[in-house]
C-alpha atoms as a PDB file:
ATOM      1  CA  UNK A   1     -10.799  -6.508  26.765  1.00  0.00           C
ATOM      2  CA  UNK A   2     -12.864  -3.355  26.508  1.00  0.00           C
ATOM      3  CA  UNK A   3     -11.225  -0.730  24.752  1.00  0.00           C
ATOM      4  CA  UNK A   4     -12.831   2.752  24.432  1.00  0.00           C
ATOM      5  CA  UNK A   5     -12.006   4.564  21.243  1.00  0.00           C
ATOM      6  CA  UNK A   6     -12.937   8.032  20.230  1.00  0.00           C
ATOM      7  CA  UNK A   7     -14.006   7.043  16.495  1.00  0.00           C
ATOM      8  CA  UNK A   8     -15.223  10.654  15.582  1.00  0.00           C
ATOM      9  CA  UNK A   9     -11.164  11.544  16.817  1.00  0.00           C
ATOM     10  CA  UNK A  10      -9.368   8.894  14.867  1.00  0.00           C
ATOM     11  CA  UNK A  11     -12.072   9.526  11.990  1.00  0.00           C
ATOM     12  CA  UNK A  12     -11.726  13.286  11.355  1.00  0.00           C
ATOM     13  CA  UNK A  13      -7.422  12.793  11.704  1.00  0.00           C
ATOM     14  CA  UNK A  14      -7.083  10.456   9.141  1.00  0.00           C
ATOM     15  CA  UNK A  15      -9.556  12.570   6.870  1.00  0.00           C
ATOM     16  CA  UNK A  16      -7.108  15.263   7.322  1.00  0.00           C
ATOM     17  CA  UNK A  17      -4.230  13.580   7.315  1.00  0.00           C
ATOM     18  CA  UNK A  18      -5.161  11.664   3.755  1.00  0.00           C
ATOM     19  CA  UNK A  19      -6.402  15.359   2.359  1.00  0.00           C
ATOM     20  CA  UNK A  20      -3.141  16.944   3.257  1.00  0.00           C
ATOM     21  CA  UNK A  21      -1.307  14.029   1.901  1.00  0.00           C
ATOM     22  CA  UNK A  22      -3.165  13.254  -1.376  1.00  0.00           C
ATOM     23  CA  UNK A  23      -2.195  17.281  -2.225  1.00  0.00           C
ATOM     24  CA  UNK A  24       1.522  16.523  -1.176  1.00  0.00           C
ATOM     25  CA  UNK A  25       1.269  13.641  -3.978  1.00  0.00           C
ATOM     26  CA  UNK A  26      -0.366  15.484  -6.494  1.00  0.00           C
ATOM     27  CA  UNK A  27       2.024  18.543  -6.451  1.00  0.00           C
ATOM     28  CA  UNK A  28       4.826  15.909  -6.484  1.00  0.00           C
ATOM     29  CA  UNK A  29       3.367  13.834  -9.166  1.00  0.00           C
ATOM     30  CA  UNK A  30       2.878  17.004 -11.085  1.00  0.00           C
ATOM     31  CA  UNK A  31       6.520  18.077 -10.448  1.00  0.00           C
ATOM     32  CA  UNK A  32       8.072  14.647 -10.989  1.00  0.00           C
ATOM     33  CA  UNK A  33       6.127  13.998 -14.609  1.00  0.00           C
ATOM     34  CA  UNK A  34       6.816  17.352 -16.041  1.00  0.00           C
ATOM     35  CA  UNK A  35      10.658  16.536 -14.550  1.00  0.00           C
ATOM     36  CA  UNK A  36      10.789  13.070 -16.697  1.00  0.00           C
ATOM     37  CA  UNK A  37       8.999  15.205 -19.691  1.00  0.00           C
ATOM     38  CA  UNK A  38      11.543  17.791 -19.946  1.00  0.00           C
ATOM     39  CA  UNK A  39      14.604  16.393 -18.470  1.00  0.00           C
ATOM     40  CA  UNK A  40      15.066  18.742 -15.919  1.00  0.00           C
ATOM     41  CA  UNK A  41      16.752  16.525 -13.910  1.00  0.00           C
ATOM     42  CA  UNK A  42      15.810  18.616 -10.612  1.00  0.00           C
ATOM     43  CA  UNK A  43      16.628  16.385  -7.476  1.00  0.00           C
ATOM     44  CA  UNK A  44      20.092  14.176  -7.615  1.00  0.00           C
ATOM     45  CA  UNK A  45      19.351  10.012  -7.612  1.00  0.00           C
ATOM     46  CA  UNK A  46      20.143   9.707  -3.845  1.00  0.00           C
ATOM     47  CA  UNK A  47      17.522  12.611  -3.092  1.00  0.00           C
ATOM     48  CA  UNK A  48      15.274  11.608  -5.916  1.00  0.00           C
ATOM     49  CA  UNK A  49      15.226   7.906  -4.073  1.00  0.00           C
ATOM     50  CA  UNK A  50      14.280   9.936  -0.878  1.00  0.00           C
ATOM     51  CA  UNK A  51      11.600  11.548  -2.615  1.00  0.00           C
ATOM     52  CA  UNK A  52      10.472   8.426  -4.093  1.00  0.00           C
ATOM     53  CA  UNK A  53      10.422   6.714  -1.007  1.00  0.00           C
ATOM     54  CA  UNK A  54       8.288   9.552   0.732  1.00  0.00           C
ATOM     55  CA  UNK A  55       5.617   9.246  -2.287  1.00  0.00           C
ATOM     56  CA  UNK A  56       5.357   6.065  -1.644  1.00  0.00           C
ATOM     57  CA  UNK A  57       4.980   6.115   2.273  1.00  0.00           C
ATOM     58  CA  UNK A  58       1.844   8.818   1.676  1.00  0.00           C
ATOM     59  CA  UNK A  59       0.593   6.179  -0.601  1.00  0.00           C
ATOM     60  CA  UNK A  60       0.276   3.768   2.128  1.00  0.00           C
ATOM     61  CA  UNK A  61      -0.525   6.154   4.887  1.00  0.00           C
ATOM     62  CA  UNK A  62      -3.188   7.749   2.922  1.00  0.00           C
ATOM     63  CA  UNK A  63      -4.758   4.477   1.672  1.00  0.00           C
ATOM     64  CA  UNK A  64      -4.687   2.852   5.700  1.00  0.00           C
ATOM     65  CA  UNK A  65      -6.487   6.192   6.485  1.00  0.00           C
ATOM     66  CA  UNK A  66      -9.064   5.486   3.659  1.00  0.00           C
ATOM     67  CA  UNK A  67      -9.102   2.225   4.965  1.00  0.00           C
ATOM     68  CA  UNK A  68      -9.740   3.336   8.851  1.00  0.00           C
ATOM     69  CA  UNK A  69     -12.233   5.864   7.738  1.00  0.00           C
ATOM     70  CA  UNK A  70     -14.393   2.671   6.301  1.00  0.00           C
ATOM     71  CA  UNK A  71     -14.013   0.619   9.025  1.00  0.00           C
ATOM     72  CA  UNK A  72     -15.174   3.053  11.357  1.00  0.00           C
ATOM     73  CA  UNK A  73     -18.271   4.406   8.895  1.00  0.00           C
ATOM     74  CA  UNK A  74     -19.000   0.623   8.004  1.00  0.00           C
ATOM     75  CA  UNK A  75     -19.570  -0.378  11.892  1.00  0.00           C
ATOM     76  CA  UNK A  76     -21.658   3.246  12.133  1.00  0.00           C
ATOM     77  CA  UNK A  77     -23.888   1.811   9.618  1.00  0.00           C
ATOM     78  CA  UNK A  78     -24.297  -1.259  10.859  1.00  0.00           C
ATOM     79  CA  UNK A  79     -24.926  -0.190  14.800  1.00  0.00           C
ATOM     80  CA  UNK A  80     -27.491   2.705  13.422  1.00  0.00           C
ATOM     81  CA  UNK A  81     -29.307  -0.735  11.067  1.00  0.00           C
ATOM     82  CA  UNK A  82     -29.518  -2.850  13.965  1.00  0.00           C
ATOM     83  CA  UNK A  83     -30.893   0.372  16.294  1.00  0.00           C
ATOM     84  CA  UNK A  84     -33.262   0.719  13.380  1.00  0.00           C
ATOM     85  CA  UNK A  85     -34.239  -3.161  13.212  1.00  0.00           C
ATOM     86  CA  UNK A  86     -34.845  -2.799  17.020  1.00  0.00           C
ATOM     87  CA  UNK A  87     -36.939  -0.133  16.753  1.00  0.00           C
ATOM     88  CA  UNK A  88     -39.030  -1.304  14.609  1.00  0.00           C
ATOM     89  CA  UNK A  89     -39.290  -4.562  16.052  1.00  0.00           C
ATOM     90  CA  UNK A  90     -40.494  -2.525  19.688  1.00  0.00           C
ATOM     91  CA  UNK A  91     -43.061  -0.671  17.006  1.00  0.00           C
ATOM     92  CA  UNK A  92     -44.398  -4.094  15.848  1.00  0.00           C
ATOM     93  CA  UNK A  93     -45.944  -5.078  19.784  1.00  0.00           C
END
């Protein structure tokens, strides 16, 4: 099967996506350490579970992006090596 996939597309979304994300965690580890800190007590335990559980969902979303974003820039590099090897092989005769 032949599938055509526009890597640039799927590259540059989960780049965003992650960046967006990763903020989202940090201003909600920020708020949820200075919460446990001072005892502010801020969300009730069914929303804090909610909040919880959406932490940990960007977690996993952001780390599959990372993970996408290697894939993709890992097969780059290795199509652009063997362009290069072929080059210089045509070079050589």
């Amino acid at each position: 099967m032949n599938l055509k996939l526009n890597l640039k597309k799927i590259e540059k979304t989960c780049i965003v996506l992650s960046f967006i994300f990763v903020l989202l965690l940090s201003l909600l580890g920020i708020i949820a350490i200075a919460d446990g800190l001072f005892k502010w007590d801020i969300l009730p335990d069914n929303l804090q579970k909610i909040a919880t559980l959406a932490m940990l969902t960007m977690g996993v979303v952001v780390f599959s992006s990372f993970l996408i974003s290697l894939m993709i820039n890992l097969s780059r590099i290795s199509a652009n090596l063997e362009s290069i090897a072929e080059n210089m092989d045509e070079l050589k005769k």
